[in-house]
PDB file of N, CA and C in Angstrom:
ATOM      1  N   UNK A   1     -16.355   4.929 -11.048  1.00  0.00           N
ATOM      2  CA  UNK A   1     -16.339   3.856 -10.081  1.00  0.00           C
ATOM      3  C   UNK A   1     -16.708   4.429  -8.717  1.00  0.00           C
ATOM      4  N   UNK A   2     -17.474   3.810  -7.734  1.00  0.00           N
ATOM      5  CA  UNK A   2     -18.218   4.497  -6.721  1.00  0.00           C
ATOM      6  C   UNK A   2     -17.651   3.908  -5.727  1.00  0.00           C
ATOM      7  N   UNK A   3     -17.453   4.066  -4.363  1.00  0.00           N
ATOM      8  CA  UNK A   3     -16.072   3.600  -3.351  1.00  0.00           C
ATOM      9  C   UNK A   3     -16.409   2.222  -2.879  1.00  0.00           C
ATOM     10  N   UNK A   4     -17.744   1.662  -3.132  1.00  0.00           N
ATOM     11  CA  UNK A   4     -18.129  -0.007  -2.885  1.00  0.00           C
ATOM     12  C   UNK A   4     -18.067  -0.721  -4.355  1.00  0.00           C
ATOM     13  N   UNK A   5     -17.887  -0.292  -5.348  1.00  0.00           N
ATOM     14  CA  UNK A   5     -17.469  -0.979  -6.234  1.00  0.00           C
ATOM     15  C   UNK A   5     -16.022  -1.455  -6.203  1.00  0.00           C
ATOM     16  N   UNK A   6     -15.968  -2.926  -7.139  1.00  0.00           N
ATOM     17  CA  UNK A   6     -15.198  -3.819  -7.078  1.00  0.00           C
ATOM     18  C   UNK A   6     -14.292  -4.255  -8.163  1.00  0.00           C
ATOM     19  N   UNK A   7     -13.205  -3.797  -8.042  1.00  0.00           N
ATOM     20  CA  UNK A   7     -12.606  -4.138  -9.450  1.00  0.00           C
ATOM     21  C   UNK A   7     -12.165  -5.200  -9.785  1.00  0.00           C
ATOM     22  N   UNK A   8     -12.452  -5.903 -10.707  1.00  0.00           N
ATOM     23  CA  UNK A   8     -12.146  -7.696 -11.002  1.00  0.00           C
ATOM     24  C   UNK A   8     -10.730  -7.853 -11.100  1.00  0.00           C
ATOM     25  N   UNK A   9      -9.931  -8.790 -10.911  1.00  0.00           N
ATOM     26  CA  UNK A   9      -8.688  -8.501 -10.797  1.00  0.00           C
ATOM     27  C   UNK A   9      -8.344  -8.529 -12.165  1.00  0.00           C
ATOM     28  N   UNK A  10      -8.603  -8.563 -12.908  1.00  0.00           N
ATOM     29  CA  UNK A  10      -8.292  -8.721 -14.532  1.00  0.00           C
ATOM     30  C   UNK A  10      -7.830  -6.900 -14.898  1.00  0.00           C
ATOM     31  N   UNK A  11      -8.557  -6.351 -14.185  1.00  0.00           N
ATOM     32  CA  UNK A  11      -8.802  -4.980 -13.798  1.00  0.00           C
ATOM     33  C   UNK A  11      -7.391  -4.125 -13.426  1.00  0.00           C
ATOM     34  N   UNK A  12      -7.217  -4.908 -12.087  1.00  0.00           N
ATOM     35  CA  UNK A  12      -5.967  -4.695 -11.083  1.00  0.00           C
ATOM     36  C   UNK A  12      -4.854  -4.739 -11.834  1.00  0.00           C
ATOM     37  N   UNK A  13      -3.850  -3.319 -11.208  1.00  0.00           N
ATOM     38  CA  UNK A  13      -2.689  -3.899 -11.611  1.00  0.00           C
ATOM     39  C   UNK A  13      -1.958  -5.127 -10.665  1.00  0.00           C
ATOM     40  N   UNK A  14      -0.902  -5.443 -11.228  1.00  0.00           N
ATOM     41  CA  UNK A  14      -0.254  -6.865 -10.490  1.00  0.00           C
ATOM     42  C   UNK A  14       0.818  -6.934  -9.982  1.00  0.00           C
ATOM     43  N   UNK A  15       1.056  -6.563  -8.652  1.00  0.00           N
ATOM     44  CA  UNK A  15       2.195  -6.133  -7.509  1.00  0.00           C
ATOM     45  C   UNK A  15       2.977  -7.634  -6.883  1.00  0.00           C
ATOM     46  N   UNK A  16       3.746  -7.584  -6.935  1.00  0.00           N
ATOM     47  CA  UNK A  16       4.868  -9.191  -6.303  1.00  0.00           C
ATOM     48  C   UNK A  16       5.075  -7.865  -4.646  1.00  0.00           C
ATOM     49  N   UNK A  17       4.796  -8.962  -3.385  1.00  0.00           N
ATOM     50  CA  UNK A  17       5.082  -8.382  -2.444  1.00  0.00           C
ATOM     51  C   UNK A  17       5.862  -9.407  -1.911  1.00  0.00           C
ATOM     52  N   UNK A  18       7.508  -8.830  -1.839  1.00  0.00           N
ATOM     53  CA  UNK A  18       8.678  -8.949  -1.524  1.00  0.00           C
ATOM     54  C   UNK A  18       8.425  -8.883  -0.110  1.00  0.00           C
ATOM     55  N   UNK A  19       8.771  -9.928   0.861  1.00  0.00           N
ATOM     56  CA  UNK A  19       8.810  -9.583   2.067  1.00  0.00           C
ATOM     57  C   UNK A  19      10.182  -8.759   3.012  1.00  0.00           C
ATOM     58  N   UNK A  20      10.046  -7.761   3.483  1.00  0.00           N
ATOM     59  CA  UNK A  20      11.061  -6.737   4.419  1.00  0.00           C
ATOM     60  C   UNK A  20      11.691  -6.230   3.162  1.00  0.00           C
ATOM     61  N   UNK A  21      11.172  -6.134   1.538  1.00  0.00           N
ATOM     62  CA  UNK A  21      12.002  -5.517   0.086  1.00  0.00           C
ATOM     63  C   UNK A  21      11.144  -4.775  -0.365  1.00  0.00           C
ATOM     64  N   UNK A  22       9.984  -5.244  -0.812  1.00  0.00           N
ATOM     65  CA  UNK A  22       9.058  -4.308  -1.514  1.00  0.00           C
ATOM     66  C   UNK A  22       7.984  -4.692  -1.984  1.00  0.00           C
ATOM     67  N   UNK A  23       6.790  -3.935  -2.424  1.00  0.00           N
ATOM     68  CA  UNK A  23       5.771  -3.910  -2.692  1.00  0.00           C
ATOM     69  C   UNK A  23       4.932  -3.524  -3.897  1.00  0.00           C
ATOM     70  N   UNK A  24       5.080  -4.401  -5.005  1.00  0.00           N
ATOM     71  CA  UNK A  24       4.912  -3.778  -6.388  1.00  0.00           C
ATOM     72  C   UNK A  24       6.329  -3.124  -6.487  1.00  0.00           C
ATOM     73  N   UNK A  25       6.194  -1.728  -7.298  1.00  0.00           N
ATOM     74  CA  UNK A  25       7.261  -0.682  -7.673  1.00  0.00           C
ATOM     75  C   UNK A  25       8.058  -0.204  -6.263  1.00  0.00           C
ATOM     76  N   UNK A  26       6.945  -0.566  -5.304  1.00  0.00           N
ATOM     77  CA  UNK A  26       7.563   0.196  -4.000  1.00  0.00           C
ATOM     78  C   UNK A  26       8.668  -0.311  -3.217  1.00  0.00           C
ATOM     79  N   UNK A  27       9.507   0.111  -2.630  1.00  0.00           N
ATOM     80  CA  UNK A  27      10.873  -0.451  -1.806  1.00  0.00           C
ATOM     81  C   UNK A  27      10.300   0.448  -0.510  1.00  0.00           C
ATOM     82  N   UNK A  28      10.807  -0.367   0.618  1.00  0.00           N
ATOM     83  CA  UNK A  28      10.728   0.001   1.717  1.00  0.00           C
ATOM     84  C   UNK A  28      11.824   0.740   2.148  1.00  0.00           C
ATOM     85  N   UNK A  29      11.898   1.762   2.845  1.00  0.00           N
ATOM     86  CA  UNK A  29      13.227   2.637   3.089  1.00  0.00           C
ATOM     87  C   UNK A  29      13.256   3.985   1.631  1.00  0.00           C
ATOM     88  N   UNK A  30      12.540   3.995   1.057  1.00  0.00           N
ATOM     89  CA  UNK A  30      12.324   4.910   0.061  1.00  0.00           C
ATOM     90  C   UNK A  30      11.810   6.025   0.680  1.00  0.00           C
ATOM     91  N   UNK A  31      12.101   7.440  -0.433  1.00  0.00           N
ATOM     92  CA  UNK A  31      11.837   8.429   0.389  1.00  0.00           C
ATOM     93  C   UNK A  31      10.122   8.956  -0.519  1.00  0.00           C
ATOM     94  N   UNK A  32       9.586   9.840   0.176  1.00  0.00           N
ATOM     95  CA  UNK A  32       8.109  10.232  -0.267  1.00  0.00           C
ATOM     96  C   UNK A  32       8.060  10.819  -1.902  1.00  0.00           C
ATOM     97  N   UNK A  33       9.350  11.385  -2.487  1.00  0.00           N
ATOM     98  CA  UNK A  33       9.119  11.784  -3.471  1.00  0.00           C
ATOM     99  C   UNK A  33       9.724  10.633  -4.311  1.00  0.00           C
ATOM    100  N   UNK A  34      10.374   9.987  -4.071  1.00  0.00           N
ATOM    101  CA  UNK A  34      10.220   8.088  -4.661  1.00  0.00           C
ATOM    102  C   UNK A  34       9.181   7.391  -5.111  1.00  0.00           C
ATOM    103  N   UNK A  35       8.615   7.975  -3.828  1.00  0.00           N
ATOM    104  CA  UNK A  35       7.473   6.592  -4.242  1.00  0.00           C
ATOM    105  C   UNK A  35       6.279   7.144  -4.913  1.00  0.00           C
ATOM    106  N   UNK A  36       6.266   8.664  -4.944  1.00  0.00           N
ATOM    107  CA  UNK A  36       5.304   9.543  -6.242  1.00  0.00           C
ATOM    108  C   UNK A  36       5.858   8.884  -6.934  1.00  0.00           C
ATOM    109  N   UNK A  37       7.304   9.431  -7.452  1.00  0.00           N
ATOM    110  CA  UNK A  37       7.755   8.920  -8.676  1.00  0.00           C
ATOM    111  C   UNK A  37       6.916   7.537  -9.284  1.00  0.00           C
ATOM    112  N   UNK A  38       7.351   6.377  -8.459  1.00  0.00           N
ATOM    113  CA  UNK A  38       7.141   5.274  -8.585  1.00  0.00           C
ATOM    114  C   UNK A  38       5.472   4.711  -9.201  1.00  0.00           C
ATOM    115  N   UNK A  39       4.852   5.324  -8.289  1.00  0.00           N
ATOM    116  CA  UNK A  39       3.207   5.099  -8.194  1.00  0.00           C
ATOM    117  C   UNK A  39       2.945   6.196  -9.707  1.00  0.00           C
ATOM    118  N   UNK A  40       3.744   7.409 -10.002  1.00  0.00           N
ATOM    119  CA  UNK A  40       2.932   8.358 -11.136  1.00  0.00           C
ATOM    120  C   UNK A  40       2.342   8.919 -11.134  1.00  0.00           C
ATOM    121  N   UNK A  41       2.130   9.497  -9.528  1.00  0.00           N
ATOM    122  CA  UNK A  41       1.072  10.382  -9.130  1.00  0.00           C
ATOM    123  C   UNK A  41       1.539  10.968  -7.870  1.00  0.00           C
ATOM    124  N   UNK A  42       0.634  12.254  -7.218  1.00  0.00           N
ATOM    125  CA  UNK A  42       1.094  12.426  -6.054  1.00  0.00           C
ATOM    126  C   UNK A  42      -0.061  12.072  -4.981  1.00  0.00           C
ATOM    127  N   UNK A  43       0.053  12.210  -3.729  1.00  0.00           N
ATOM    128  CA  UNK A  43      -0.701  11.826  -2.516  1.00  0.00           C
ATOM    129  C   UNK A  43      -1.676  12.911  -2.998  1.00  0.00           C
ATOM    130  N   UNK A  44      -2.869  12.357  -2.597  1.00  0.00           N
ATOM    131  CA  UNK A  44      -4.126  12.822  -2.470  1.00  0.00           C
ATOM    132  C   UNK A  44      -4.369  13.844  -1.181  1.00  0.00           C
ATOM    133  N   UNK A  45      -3.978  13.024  -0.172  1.00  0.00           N
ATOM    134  CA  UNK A  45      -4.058  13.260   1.311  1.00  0.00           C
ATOM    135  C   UNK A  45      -2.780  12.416   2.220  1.00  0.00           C
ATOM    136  N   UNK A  46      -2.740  13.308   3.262  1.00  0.00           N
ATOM    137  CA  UNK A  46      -1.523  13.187   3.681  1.00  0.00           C
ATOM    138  C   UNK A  46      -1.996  13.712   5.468  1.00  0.00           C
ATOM    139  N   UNK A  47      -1.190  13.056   6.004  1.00  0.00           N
ATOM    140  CA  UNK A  47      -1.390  13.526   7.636  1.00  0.00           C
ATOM    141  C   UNK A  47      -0.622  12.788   8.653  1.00  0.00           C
ATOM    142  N   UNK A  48      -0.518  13.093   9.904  1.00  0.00           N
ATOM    143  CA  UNK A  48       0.682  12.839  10.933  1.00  0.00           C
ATOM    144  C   UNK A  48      -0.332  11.797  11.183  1.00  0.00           C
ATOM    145  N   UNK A  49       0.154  10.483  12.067  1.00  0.00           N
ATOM    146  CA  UNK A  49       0.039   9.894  12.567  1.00  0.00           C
ATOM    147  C   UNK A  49       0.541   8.928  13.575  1.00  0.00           C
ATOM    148  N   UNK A  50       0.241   9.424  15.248  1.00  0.00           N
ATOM    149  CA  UNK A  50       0.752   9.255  15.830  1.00  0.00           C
ATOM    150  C   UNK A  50       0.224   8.335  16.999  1.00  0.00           C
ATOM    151  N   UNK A  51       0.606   7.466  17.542  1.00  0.00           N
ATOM    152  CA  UNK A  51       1.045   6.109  18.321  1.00  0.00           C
ATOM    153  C   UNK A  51       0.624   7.092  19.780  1.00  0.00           C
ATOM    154  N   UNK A  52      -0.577   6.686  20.576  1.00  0.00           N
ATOM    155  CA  UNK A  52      -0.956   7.111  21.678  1.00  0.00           C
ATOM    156  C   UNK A  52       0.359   6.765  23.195  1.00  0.00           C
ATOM    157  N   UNK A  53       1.085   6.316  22.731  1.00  0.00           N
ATOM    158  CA  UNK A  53       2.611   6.008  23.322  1.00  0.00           C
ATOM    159  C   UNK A  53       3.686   7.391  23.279  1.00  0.00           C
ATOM    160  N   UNK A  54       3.348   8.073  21.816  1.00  0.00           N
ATOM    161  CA  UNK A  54       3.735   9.106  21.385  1.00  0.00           C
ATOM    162  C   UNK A  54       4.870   8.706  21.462  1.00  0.00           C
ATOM    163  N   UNK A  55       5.785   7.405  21.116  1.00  0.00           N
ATOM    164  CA  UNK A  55       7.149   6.631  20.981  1.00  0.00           C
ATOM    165  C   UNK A  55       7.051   6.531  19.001  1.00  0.00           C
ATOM    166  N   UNK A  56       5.941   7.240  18.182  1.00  0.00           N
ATOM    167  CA  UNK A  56       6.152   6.425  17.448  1.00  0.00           C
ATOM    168  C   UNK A  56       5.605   7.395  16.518  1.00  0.00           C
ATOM    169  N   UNK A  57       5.998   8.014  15.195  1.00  0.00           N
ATOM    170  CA  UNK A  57       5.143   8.747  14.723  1.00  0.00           C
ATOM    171  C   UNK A  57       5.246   8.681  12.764  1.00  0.00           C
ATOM    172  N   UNK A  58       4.256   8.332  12.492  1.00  0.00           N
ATOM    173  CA  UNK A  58       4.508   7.987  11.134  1.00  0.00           C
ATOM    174  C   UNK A  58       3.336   9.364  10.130  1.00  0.00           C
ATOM    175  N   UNK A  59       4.070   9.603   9.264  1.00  0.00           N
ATOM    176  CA  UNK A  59       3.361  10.233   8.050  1.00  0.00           C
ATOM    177  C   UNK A  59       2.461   8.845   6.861  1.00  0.00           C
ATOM    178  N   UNK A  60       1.166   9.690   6.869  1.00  0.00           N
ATOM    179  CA  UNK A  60       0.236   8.509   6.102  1.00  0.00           C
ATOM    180  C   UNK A  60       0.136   9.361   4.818  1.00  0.00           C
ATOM    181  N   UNK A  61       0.062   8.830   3.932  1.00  0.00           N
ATOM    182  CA  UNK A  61      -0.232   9.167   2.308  1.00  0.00           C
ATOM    183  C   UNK A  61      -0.832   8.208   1.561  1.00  0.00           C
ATOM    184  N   UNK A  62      -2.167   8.986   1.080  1.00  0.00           N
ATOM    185  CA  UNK A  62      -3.422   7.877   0.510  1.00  0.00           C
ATOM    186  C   UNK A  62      -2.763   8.403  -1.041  1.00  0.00           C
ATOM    187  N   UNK A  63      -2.925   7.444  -2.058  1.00  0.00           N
ATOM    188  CA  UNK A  63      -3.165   7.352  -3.672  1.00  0.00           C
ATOM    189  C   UNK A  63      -4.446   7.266  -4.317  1.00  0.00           C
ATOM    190  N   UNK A  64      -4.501   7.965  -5.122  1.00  0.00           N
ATOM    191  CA  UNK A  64      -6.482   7.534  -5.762  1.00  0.00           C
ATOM    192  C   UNK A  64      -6.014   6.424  -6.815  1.00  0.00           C
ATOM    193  N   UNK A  65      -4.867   6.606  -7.204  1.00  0.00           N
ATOM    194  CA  UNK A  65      -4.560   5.618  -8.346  1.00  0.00           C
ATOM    195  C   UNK A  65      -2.802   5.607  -8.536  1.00  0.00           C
ATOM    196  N   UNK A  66      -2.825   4.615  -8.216  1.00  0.00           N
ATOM    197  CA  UNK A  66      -3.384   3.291  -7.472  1.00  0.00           C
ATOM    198  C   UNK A  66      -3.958   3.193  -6.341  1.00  0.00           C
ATOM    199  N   UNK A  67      -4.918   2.809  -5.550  1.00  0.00           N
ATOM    200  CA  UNK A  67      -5.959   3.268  -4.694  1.00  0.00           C
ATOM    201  C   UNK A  67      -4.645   2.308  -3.398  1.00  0.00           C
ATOM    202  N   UNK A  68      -3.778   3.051  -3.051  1.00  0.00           N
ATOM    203  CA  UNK A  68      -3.036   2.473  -2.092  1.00  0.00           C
ATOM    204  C   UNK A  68      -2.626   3.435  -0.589  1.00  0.00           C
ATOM    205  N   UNK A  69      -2.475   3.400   0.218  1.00  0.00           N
ATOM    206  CA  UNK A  69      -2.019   3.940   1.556  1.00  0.00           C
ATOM    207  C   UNK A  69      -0.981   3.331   2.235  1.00  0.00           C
ATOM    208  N   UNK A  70       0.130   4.595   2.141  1.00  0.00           N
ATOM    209  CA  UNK A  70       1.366   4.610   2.530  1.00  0.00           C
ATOM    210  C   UNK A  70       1.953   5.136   3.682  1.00  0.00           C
ATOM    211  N   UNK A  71       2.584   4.627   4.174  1.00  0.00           N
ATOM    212  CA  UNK A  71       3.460   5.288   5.894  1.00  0.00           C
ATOM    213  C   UNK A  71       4.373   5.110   5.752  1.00  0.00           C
ATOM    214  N   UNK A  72       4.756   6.586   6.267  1.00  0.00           N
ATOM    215  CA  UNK A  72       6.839   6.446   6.361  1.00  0.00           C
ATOM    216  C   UNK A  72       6.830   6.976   7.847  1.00  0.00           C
ATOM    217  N   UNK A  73       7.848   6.180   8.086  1.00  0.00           N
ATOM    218  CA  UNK A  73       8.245   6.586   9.788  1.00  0.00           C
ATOM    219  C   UNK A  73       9.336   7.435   9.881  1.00  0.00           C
ATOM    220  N   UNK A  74       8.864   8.417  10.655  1.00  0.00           N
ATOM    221  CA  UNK A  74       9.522   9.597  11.147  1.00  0.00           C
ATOM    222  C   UNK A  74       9.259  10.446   9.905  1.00  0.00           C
ATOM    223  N   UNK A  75       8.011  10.491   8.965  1.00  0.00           N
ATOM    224  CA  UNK A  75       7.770  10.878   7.699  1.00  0.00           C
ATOM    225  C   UNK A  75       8.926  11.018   6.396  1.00  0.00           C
ATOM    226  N   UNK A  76      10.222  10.053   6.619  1.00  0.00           N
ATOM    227  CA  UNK A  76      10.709  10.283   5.586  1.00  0.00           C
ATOM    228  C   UNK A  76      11.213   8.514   4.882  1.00  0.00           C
ATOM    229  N   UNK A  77      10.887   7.881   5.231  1.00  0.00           N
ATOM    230  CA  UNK A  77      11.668   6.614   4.805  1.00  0.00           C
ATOM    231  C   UNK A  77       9.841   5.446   4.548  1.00  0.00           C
ATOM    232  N   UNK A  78       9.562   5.228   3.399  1.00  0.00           N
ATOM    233  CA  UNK A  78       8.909   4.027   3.626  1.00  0.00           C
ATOM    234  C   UNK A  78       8.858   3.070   4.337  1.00  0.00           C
ATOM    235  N   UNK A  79       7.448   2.559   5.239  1.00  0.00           N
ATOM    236  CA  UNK A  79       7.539   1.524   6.199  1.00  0.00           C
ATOM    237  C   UNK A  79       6.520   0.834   5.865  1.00  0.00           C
ATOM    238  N   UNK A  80       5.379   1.131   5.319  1.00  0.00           N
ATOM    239  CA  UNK A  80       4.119   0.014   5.482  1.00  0.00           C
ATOM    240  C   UNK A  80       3.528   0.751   4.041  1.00  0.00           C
ATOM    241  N   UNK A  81       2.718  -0.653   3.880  1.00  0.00           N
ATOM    242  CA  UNK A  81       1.904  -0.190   1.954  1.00  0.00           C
ATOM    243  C   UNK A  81       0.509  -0.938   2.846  1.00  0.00           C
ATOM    244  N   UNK A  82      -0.401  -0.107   2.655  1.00  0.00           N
ATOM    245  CA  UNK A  82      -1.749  -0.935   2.798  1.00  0.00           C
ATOM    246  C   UNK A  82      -2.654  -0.702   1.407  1.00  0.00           C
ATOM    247  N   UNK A  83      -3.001  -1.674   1.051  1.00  0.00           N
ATOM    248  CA  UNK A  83      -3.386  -1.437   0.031  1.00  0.00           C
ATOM    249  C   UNK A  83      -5.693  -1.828  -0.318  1.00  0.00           C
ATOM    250  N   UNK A  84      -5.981  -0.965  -0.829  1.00  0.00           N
ATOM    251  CA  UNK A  84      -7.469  -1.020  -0.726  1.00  0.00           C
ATOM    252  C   UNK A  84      -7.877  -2.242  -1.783  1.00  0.00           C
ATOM    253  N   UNK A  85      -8.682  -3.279  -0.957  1.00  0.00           N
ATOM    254  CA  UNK A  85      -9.269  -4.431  -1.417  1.00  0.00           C
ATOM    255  C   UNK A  85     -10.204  -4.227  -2.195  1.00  0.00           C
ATOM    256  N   UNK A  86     -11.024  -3.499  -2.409  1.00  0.00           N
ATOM    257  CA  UNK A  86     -11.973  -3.312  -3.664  1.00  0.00           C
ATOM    258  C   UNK A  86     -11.423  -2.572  -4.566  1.00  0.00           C
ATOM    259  N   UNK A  87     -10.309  -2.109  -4.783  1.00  0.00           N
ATOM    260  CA  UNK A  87     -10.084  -1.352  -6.327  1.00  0.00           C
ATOM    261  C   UNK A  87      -8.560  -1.259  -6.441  1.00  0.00           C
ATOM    262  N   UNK A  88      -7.759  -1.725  -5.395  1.00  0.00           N
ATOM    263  CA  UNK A  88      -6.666  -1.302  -5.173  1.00  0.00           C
ATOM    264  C   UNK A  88      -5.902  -2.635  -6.009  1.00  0.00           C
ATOM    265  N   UNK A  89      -4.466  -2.268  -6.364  1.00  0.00           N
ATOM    266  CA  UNK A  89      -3.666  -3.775  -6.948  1.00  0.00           C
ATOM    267  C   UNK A  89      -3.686  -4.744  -6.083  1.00  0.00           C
ATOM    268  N   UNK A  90      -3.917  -5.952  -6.844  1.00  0.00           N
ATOM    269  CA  UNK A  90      -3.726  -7.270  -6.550  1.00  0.00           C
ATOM    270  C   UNK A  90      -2.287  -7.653  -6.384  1.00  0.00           C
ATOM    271  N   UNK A  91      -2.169  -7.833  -4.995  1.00  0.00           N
ATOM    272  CA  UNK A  91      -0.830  -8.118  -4.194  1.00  0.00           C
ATOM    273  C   UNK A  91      -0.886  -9.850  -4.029  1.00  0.00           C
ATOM    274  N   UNK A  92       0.454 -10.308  -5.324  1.00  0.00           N
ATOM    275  CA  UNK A  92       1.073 -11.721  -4.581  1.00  0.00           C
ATOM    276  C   UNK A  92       2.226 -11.894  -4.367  1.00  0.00           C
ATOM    277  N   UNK A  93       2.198 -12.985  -3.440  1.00  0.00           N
ATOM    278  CA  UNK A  93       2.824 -13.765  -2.169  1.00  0.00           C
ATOM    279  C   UNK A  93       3.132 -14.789  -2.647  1.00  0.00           C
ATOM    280  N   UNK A  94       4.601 -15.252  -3.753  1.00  0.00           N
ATOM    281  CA  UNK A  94       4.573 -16.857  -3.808  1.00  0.00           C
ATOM    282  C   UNK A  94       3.492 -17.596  -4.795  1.00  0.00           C
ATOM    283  N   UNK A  95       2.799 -16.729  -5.358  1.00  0.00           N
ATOM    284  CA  UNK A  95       1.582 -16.949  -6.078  1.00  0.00           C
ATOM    285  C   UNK A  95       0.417 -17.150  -5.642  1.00  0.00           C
ATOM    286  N   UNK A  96       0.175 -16.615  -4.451  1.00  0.00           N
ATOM    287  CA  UNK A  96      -1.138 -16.182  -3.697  1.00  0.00           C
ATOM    288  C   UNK A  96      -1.621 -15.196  -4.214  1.00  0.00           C
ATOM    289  N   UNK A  97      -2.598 -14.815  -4.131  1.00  0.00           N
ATOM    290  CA  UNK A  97      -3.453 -13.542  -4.451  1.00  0.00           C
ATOM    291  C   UNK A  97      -3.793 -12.860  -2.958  1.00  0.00           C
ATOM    292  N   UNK A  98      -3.164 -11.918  -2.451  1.00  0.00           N
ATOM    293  CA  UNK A  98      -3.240 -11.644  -0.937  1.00  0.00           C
ATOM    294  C   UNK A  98      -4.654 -10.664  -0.920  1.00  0.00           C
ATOM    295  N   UNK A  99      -5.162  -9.827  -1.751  1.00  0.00           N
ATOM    296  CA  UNK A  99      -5.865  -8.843  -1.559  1.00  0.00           C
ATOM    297  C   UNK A  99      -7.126  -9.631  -1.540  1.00  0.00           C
ATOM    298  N   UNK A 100      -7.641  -9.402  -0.384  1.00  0.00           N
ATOM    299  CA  UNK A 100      -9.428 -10.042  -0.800  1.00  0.00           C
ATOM    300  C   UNK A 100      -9.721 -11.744   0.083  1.00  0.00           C
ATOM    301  N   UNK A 101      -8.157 -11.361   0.445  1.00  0.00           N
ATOM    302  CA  UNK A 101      -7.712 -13.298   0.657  1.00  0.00           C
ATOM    303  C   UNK A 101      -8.948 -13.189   1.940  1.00  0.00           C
ATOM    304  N   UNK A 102      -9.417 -14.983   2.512  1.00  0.00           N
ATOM    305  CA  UNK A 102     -10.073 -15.010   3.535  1.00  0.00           C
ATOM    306  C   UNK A 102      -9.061 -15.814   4.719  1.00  0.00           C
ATOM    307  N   UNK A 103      -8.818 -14.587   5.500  1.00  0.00           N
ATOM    308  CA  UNK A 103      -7.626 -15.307   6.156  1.00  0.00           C
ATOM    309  C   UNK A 103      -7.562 -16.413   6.905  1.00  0.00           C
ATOM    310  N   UNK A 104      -8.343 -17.349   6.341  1.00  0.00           N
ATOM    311  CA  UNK A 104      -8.126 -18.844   7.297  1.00  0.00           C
ATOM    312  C   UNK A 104      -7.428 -19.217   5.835  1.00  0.00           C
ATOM    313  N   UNK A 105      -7.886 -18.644   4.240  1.00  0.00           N
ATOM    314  CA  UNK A 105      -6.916 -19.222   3.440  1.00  0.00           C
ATOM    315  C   UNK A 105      -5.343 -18.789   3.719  1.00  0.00           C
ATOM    316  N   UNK A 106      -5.578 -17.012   3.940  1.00  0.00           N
ATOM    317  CA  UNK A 106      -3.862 -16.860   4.090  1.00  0.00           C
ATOM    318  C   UNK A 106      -2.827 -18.166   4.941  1.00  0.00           C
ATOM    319  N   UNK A 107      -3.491 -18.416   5.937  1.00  0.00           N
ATOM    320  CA  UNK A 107      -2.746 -19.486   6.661  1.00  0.00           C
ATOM    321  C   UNK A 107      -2.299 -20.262   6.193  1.00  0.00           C
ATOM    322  N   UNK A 108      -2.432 -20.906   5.229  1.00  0.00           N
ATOM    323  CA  UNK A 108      -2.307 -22.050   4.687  1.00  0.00           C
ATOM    324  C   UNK A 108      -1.200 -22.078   3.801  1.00  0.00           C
TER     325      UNK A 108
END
């Protein structure tokens, strides 16, 4: 699969995103070797990332599979799941399909 290819969601795995709870397998407030666990793999890549405020500093960790990107603040507690729209799981909302969404639909 080449990084502009598109995986059909039939494809995707299928994540329920819990709002301020969790994300697929993932819980927020989890620690980095959790959420290996969880995902079945380890970070690919990994790096500081820090808030030009320098009030704010989070650790980022990319997945190849599940093609997802993770931040924990203060690098030890889960805070944010971003997840990649062409290959990454199909995240729903209530029975939305969030990944791919066109956000004048999210609104709605």
């Amino acid at each position: 699969m080449g990084i502009w290819d598109v995986k059909r969601d039939s494809e995707r795995a299928q994540w329920v995103f819990v709002p301020q709870v969790s994300v697929g397998p993932l819980h927020f407030g989890m620690a980095p070797d959790d959420v290996s666990a969880a995902l079945g793999s380890k970070a690919s890549a990994r790096r500081l990332v820090q808030r030009s405020s320098g009030d704010c500093e989070l650790v980022e960790s990319q997945f190849t599979e599940p093609r997802v990107t993770v931040y924990y603040a203060m690098g030890q507690t889960l805070a944010c799941v971003a997840v990649d729209a062409l290959a990454g799981p199909q995240v729903m909302l209530d029975g939305t399909a969030l990944v791919a969404l066109v956000p004048s639909e999210a609104e709605d």
